[in-house]
Protein backbone atom coordinates (compact mmCIF):
# COMPACT_ATOMS: atom_id res chain seq x y z
CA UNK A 1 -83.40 27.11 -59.89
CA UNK A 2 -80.49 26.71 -62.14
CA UNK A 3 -77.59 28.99 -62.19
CA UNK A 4 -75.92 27.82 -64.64
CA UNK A 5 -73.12 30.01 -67.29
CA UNK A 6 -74.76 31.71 -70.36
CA UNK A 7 -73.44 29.53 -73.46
CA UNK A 8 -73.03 31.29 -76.68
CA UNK A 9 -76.15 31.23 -78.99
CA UNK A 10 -78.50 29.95 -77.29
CA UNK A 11 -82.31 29.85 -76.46
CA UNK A 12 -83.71 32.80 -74.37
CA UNK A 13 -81.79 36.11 -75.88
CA UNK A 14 -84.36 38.07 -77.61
CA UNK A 15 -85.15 41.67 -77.25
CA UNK A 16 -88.25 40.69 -75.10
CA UNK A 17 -86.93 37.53 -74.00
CA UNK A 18 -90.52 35.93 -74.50
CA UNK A 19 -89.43 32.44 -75.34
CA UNK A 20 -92.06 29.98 -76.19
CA UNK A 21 -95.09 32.74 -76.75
CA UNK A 22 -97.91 32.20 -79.35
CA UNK A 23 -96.19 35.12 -81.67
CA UNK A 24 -98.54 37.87 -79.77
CA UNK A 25 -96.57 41.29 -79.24
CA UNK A 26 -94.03 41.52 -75.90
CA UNK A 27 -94.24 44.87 -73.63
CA UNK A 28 -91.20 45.98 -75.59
CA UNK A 29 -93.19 45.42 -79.00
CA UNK A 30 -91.04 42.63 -79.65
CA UNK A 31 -92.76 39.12 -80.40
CA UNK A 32 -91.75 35.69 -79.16
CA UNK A 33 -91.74 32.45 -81.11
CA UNK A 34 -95.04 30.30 -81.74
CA UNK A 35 -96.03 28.03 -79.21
CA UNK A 36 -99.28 26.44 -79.05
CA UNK A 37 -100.70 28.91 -76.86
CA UNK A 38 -104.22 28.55 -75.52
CA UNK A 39 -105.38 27.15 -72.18
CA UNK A 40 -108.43 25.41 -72.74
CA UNK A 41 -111.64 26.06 -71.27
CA UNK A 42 -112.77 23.50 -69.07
CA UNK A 43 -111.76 22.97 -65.57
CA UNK A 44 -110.54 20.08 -64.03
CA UNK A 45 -108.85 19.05 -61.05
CA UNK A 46 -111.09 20.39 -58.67
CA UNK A 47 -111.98 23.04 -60.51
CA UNK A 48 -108.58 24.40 -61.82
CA UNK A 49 -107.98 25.21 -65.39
CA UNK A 50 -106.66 22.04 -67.68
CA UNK A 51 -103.10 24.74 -67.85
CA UNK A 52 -102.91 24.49 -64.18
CA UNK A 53 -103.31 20.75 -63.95
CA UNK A 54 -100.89 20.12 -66.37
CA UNK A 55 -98.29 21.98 -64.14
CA UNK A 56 -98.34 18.84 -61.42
CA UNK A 57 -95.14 16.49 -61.81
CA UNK A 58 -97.43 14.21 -63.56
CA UNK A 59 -96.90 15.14 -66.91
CA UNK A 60 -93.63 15.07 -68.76
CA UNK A 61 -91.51 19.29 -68.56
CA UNK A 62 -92.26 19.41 -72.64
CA UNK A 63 -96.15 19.51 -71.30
CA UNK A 64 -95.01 21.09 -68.02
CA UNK A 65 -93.18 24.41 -70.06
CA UNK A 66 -96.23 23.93 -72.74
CA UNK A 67 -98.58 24.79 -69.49
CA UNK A 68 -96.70 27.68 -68.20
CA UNK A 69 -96.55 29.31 -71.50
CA UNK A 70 -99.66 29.40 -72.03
CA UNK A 71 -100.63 30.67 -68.81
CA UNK A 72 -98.81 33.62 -69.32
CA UNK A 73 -101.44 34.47 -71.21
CA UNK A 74 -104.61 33.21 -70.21
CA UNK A 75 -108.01 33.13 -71.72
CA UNK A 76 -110.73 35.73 -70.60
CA UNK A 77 -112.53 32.71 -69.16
CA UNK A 78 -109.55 32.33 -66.49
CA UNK A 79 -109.97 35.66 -65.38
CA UNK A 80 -111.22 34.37 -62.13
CA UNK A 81 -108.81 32.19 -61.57
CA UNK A 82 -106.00 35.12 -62.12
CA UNK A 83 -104.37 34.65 -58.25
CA UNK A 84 -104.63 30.71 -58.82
CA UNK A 85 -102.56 30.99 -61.86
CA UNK A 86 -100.24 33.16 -60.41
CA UNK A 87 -99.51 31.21 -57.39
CA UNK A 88 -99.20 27.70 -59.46
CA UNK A 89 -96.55 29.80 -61.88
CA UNK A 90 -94.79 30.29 -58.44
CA UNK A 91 -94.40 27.24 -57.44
CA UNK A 92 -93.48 26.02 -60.81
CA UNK A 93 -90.43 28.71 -61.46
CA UNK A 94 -89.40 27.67 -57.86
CA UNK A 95 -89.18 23.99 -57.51
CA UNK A 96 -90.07 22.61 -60.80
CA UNK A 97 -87.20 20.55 -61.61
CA UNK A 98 -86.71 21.15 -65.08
CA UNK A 99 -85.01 24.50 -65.70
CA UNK A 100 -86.87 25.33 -68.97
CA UNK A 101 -90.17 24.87 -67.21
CA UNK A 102 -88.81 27.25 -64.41
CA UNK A 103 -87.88 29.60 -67.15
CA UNK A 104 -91.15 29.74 -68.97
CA UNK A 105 -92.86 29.91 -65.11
CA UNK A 106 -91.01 33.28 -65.02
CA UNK A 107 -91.29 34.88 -67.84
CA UNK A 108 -95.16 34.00 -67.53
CA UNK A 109 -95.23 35.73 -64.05
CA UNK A 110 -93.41 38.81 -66.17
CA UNK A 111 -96.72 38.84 -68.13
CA UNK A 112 -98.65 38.56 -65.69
CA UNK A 113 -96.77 41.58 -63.83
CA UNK A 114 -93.42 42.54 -63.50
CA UNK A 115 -94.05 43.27 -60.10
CA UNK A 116 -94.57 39.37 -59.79
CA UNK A 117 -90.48 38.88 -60.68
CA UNK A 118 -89.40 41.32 -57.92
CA UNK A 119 -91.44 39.29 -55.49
CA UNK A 120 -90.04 35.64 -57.29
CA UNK A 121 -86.69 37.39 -56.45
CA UNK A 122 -87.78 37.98 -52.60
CA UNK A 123 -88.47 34.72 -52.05
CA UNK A 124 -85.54 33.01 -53.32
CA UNK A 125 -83.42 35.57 -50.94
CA UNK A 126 -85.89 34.27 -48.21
CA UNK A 127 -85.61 30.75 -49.38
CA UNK A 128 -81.65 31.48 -49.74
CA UNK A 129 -80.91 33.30 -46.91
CA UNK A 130 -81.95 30.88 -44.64
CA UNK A 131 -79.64 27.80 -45.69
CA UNK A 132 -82.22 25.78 -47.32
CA UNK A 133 -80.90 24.28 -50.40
CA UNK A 134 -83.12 21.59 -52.62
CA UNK A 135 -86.92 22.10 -53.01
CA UNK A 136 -86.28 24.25 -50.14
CA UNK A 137 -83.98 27.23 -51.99
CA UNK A 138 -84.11 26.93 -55.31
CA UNK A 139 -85.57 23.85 -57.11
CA UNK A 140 -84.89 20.09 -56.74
CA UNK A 141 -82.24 19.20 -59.01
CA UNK A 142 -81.49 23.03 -59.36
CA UNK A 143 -77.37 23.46 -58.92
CA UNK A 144 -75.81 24.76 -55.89
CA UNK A 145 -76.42 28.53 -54.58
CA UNK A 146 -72.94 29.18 -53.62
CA UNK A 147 -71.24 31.38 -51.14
CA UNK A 148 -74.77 33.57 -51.04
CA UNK A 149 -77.29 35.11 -52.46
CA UNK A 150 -75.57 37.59 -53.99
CA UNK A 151 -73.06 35.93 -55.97
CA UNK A 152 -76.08 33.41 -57.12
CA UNK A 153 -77.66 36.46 -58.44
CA UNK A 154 -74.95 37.68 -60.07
CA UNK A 155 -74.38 34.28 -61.76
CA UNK A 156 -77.39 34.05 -63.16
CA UNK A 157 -76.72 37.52 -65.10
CA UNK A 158 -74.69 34.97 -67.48
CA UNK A 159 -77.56 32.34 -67.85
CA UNK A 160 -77.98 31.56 -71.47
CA UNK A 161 -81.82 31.80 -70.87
CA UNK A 162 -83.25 35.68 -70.69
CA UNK A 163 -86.02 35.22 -68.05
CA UNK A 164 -82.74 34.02 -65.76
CA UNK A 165 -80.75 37.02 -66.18
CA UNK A 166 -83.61 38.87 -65.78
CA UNK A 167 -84.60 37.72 -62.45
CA UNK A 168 -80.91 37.80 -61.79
CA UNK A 169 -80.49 41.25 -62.37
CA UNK A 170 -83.58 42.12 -60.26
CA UNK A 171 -82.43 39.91 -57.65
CA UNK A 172 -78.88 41.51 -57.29
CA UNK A 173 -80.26 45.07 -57.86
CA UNK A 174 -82.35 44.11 -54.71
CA UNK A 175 -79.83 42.50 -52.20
CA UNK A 176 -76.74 44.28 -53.24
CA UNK A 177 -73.41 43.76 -51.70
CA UNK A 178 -69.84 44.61 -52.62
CA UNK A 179 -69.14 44.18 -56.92
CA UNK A 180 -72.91 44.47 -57.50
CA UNK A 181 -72.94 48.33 -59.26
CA UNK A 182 -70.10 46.80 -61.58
CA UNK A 183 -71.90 43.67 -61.90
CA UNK A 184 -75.10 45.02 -62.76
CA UNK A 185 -73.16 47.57 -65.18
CA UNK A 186 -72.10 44.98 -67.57
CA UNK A 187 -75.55 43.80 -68.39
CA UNK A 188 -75.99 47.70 -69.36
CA UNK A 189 -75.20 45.90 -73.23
CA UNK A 190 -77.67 42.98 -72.73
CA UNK A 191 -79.37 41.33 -75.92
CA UNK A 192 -82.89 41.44 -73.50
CA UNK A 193 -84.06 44.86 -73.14
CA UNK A 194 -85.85 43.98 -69.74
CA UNK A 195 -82.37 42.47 -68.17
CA UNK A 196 -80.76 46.15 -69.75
CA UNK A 197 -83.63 48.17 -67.84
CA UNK A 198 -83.78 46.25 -64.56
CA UNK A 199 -79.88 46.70 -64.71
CA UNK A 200 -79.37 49.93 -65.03
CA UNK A 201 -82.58 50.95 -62.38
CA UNK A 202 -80.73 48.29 -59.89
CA UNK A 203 -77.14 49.93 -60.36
CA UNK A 204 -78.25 53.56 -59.52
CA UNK A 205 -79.96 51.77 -56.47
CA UNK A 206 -77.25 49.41 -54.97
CA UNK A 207 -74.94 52.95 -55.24
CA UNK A 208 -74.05 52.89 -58.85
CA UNK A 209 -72.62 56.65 -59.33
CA UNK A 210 -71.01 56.55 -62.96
CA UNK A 211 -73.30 59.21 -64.79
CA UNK A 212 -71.52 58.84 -67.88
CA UNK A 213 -71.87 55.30 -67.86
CA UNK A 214 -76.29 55.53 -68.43
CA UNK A 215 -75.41 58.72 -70.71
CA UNK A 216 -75.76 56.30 -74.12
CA UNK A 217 -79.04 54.30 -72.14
CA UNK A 218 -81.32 57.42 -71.83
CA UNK A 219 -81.45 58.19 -75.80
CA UNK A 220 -82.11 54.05 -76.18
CA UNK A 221 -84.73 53.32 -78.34
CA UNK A 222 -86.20 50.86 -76.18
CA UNK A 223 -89.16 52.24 -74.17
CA UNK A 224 -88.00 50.14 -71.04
CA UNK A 225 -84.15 50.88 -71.11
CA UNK A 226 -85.05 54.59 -71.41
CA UNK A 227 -87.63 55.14 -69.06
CA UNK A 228 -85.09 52.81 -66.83
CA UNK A 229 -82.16 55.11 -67.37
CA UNK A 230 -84.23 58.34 -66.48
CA UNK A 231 -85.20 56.52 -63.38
CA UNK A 232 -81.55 55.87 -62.56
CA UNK A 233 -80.30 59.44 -62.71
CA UNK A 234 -83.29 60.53 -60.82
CA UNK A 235 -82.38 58.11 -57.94
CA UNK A 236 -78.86 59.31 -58.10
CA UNK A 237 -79.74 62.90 -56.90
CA UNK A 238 -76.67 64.30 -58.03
CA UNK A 239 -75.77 67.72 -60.03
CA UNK A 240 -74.47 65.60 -62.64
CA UNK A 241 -77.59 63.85 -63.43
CA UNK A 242 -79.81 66.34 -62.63
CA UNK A 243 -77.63 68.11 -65.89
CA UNK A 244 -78.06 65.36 -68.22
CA UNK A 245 -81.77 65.42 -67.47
CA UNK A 246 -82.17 69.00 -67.81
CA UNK A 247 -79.96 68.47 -71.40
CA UNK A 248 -82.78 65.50 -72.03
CA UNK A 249 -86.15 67.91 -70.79
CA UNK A 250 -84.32 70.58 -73.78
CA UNK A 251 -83.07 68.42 -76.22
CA UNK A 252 -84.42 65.03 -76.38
CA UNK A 253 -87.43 63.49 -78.48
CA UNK A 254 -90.55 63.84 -77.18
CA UNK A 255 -90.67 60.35 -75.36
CA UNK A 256 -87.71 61.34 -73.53
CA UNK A 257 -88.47 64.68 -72.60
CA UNK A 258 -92.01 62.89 -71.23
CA UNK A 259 -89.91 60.74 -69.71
CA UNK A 260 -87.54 63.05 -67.94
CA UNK A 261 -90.71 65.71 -66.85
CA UNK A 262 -93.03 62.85 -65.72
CA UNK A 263 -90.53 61.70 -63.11
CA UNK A 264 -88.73 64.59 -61.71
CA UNK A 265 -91.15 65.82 -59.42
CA UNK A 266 -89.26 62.79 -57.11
CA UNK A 267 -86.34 65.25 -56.63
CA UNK A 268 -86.62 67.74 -54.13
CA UNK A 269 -84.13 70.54 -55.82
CA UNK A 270 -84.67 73.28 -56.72
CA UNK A 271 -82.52 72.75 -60.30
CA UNK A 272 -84.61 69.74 -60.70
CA UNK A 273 -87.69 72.16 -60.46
CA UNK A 274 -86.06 74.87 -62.56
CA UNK A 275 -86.37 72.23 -65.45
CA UNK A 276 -89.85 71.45 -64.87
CA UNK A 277 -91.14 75.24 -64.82
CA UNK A 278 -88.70 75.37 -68.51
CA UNK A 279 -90.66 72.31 -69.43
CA UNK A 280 -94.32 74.31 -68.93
CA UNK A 281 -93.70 76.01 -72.38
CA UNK A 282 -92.94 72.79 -73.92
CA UNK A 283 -93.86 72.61 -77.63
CA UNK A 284 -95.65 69.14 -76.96
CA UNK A 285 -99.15 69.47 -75.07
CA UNK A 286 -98.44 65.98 -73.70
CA UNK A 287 -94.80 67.05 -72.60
CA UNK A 288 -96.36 70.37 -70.93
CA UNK A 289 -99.27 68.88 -68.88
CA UNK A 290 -96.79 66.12 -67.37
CA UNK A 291 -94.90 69.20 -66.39
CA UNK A 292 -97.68 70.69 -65.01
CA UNK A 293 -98.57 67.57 -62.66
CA UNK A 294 -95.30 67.16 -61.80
CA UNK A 295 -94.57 71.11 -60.55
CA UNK A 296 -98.11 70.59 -58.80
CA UNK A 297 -96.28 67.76 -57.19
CA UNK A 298 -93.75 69.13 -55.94
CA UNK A 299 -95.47 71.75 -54.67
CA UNK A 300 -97.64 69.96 -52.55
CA UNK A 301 -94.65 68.61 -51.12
CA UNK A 302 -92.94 72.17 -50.41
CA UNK A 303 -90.64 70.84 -48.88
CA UNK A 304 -86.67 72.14 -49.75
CA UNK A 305 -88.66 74.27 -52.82
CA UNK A 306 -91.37 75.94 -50.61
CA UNK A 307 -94.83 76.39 -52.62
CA UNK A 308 -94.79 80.07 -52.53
CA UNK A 309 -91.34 80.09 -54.38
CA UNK A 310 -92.67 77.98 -56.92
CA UNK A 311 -95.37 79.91 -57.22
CA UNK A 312 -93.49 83.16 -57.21
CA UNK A 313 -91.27 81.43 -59.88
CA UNK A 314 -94.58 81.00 -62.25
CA UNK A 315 -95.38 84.53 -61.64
CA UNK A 316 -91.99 85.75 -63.28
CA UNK A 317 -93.32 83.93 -66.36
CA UNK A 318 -96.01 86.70 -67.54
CA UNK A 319 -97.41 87.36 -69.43
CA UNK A 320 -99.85 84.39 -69.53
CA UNK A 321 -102.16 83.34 -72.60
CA UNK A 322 -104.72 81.18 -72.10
CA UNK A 323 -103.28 78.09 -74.16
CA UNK A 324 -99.90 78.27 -72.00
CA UNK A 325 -99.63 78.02 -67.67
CA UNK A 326 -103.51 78.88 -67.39
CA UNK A 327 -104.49 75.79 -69.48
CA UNK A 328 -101.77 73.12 -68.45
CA UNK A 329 -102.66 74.13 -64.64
CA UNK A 330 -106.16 74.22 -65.28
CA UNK A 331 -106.14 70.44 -67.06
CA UNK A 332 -104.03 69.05 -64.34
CA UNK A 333 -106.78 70.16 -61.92
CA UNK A 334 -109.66 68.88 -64.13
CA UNK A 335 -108.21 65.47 -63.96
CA UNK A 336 -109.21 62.09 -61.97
CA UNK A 337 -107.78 61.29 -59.31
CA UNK A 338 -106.14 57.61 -58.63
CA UNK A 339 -108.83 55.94 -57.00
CA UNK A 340 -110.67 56.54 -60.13
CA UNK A 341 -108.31 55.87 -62.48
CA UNK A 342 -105.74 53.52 -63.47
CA UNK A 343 -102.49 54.53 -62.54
CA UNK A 344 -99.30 54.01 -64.67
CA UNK A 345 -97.81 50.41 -65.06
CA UNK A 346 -94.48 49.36 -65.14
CA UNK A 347 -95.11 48.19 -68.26
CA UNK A 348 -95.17 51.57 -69.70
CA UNK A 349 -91.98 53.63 -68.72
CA UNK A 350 -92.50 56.66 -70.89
CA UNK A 351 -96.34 57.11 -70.41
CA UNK A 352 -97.35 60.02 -68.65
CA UNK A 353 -99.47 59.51 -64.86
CA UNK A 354 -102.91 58.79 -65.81
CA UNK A 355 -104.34 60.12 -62.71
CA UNK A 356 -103.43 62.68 -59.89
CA UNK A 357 -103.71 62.44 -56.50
CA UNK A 358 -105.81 64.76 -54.28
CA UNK A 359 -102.99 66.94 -53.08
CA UNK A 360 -101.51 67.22 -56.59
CA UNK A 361 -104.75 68.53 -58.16
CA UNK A 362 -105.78 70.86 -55.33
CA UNK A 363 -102.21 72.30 -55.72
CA UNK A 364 -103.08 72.44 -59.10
CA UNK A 365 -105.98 74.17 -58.55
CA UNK A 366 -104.33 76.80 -56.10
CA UNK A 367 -101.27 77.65 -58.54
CA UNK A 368 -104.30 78.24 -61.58
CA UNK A 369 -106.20 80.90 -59.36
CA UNK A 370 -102.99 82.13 -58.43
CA UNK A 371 -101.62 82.55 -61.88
CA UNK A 372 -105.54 84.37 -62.80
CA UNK A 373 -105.57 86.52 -60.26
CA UNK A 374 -102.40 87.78 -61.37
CA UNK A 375 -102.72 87.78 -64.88
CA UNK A 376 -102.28 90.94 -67.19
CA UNK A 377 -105.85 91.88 -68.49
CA UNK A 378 -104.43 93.70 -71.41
CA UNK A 379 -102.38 90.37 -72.49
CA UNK A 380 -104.68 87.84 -72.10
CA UNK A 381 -108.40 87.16 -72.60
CA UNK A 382 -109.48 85.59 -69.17
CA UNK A 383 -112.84 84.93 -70.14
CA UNK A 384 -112.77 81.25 -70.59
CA UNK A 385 -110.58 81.30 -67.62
CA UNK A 386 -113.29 82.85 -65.29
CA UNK A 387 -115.83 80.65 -66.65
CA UNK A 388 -113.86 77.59 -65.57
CA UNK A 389 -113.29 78.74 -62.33
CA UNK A 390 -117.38 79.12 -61.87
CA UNK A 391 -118.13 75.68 -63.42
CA UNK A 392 -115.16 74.23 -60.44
CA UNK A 393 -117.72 75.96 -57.82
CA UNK A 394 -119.66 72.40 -58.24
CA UNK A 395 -116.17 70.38 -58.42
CA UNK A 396 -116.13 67.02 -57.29
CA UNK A 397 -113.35 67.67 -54.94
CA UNK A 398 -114.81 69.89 -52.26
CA UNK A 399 -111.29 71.58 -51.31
CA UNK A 400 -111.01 72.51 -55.05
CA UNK A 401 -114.72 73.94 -54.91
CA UNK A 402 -114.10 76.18 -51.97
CA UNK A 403 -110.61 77.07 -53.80
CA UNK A 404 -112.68 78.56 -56.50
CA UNK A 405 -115.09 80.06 -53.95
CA UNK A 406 -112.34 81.99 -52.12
CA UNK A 407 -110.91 83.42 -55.51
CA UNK A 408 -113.54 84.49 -57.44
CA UNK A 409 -114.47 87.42 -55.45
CA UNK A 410 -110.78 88.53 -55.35
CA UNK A 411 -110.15 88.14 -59.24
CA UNK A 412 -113.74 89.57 -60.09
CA UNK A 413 -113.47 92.58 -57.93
CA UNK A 414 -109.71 93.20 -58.81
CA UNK A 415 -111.12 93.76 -62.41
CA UNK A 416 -113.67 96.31 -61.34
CA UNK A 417 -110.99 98.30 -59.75
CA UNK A 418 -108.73 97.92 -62.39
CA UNK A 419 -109.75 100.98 -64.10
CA UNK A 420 -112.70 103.41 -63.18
CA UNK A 421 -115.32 102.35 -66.11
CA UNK A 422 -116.06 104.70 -68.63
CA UNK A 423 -119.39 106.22 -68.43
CA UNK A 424 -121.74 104.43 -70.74
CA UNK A 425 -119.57 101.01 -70.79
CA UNK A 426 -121.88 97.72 -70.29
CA UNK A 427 -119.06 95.50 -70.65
CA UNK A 428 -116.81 93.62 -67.83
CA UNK A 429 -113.41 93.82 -67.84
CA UNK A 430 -112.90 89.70 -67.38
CA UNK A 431 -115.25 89.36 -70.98
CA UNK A 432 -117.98 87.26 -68.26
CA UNK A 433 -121.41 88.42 -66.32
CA UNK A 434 -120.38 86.58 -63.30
CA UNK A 435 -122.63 88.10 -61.30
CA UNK A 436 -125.61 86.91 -63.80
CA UNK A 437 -123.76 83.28 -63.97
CA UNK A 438 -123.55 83.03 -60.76
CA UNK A 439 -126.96 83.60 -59.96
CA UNK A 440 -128.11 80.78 -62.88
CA UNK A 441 -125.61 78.51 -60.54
CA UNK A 442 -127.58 79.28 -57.49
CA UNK A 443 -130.84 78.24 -58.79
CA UNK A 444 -129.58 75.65 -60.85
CA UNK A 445 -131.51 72.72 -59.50
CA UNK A 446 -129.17 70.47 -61.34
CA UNK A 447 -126.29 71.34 -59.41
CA UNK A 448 -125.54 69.98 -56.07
CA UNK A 449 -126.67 72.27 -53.62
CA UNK A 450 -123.08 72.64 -52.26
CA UNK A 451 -122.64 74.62 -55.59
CA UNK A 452 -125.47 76.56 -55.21
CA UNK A 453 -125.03 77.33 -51.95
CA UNK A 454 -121.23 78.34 -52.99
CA UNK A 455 -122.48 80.14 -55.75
CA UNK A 456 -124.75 82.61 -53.19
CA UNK A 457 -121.93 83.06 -51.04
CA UNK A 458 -119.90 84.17 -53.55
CA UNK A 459 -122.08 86.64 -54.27
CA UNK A 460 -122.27 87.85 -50.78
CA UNK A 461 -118.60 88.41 -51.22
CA UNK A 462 -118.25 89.47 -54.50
CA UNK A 463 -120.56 92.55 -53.85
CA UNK A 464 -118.94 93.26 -50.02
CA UNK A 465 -115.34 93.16 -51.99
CA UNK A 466 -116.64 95.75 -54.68
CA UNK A 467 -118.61 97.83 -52.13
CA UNK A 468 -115.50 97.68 -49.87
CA UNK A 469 -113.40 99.02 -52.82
CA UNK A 470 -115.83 101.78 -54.17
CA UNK A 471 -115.64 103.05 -50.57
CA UNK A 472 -111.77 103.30 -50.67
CA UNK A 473 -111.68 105.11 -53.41
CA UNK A 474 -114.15 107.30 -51.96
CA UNK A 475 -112.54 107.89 -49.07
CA UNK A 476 -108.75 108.17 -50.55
CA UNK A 477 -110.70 110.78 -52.99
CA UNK A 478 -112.05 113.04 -49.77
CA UNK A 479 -108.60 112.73 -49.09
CA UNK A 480 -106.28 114.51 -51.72
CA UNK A 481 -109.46 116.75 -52.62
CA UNK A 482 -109.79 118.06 -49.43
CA UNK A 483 -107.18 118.19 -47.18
CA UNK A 484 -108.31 120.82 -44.62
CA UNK A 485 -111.61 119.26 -43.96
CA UNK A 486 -109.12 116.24 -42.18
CA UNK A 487 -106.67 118.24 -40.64
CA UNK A 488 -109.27 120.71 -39.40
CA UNK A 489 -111.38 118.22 -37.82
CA UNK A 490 -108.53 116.14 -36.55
CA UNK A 491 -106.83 120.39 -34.85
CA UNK A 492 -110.40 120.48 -33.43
């Protein structure tokens, strides 16, 4: 691969750096020139797509690039061949021998996954590390890789082509060295806003410490720089950062305060969680939820913030309506987990995790019962709150059924304790007949019988707990009433 100097005004410096595209939108939302874009349909070669053929030194680079392009965006007929394509745009952005093919091999591999340029960048160390020069490092005809890998890196953070500096910036951000954070800081003003986000990610992780210095990045506009800056100051785990991020979970736009909430679950501090549990009240649902997942997070972790501080921490936030911790806690638990979802992509720095994973939702399930069970009956209506928490009897997740199992008695009988009813009064306390919902559970033959064979136990429970409690009364009654009936039986 060539590593040649960045010359002034030319190709390869626009915001998405997608040189040669068919004018269809970038991952920034910036679009790249027209090309003549589609792969055609047929298959030859053996079977591989006309693209793919056209890749082999045969042809001349103008068809060679003209290939790559376009399979940076194949056709849904090429679907199948998806690792094929992949592999072939390897093999092109490392030996090809023209550099503009090599360039349009990577940025097509950036389309294809930007996970596919950090592993472009792994080879070449491999290929690099080990001597080899020629088709063996870099690319016949490709220049020389100097001193080491490293400094190669770095020179290719001047290439005049963007899907160079890119890869350059990954690359360096990857093997480090002595000069890289400095390096890597420079390209913090980069045309490409993929070069500015791999940048400043790669100089927080090669020991990058300048807080100030990704202060302007984290209000960017760009949805890659900014979700790339947040990531920086989390990795940095300092008080510093953890400041500006708390400033940016207060302050900042929505996207940024998504940002910020969606990602600091990864530090284990207890400022870091102090922002999170601020965050819950967020104006923005979307904002508030991420929260959520992430203090469910780090709970499940409990590691240097234990889970019953966090919890104790959400119980200093009462009172609790039923549109505030209840619900945000009580959606996080509702959701998918991974393996049925699809997770966040690189491609989308400031979206919040589409799924949870089973630890995460059970926690969230544990800090929602919690959070009921405590909750003020005179300041909020748990009605819709105790109905949830019968539906989750015949949750997917077993641990979150038997979650719901263990609380119900305690919340339902706590609220028939509450108060001594009124003579006459019909009503409960929580606003629900549990006990009559719970028996249309247990002879639901729609529900799975693990549900229905929940919903019978909790009834066992539920009317042990309020027997139990009718007899303490009782007894602390006999008690004060009658004082010498104890103390002369106990004398005798």
């Amino acid at each position: 691969m060539d590593d040649g100097p960045r010359t002034v005004g030319s190709a390869g410096s626009t915001e998405s750096g997608r040189a040669g595209r068919d004018g269809s939108a970038g991952r920034d939302g910036s679009v790249g020139r027209d090309g003549d874009g589609t792969p055609d349909r047929g298959r030859t070669d053996g079977g591989r797509s006309p693209a793919v053929a056209r890749l082999g030194r045969r042809f001349d680079a103008s068809t060679r690039r003209e290939a790559a392009e376009a399979l940076g965006n194949p056709s849904s007929s090429m679907s199948a061949d998806a690792s094929r394509i992949v592999e072939a745009l390897f093999s092109t952005a490392l030996d090809d021998p023209d550099e503009a093919v090599r360039a349009a091999a990577i940025e097509s591999l950036y389309f294809h996954g930007d996970d596919h340029v950090d592993r472009l960048a792994r080879r070449i160390t491999e290929r690099r590390s080990g001597g080899a020069g020629g088709a063996n490092g870099a690319g016949s005809g490709s220049r020389a890789a100097g001193p080491g890998v490293a400094e190669t890196f770095s020179r290719w953070l001047e290439h005049d082509r963007a899907a160079y500096r890119m890869l350059g910036a990954t690359g360096l951000s990857a093997v480090g060295g002595e000069g890289a954070a400095p390096r890597l800081r420079e390209a913090f003003d980069d045309d490409d806003a993929r070069v500015r986000a791999r940048a400043v990610r790669g100089y927080a992780r090669v020991g990058g410490e300048a807080v100030e210095a990704i202060r302007p990045l984290v209000n960017a506009p760009n949805d890659l720089v900014r979700g790339a800056a947040v990531d920086a100051l989390v990795a940095m785990d300092s008080d510093d950062a953890v400041e500006l991020l708390a400033l940016a979970a207060r302050r900042g736009s929505e996207r940024l305060r998504l940002a910020v909430v969606d990602r600091l679950d990864a530090l284990d501090r207890r400022d870091a969680t102090g922002v999170l549990i601020g965050s819950l009240r967020d104006p923005s649902e979307t904002v508030s939820r991420a929260a959520a997942r992430s203090v469910a997070a780090v709970t499940a972790e409990a590691e240097a913030v234990p889970a019953g501080d966090v919890r104790d921490r959400l119980l200093a936030e009462r009172p609790f309506e039923t549109d505030g911790l209840l619900a945000v806690f009580r959606a996080v638990a509702a959701e998918r987990t991974a393996s049925g979802r699809t997770g966040k992509s690189g491609g989308a720095p400031d979206r919040p995790r589409e799924a949870v994973d089973a630890e995460t939702r059970r926690y969230a399930a544990w800090l929602y019962c919690e959070l009921l069970e405590a909750a003020d009956p005179d300041a909020a209506d748990r009605s819709a709150a105790v109905e949830w928490l019968i539906d989750t009897l015949d949750h997917r997740d077993r641990l979150v059924a038997d979650l719901a199992a263990a609380y119900l008695p305690r919340i339902v009988s706590a609220a028939a304790t509450e108060e001594a009813p009124s003579e006459g009064a019909t009503e409960s306390p929580l606003g629900v007949d549990v006990e009559r919902r719970l028996r249309a559970l247990a002879s639901d033959e729609t529900a799975s019988e693990s549900a229905r064979e929940r919903a019978r136990a909790v009834l066992r429970r539920f009317k042990r707990a309020v027997v139990e409690a009718a007899a303490d009364r009782h007894v602390e009654y006999v008690y004060v009433r009658w004082p010498a009936d104890y103390t002369e039986s106990y004398s005798e």
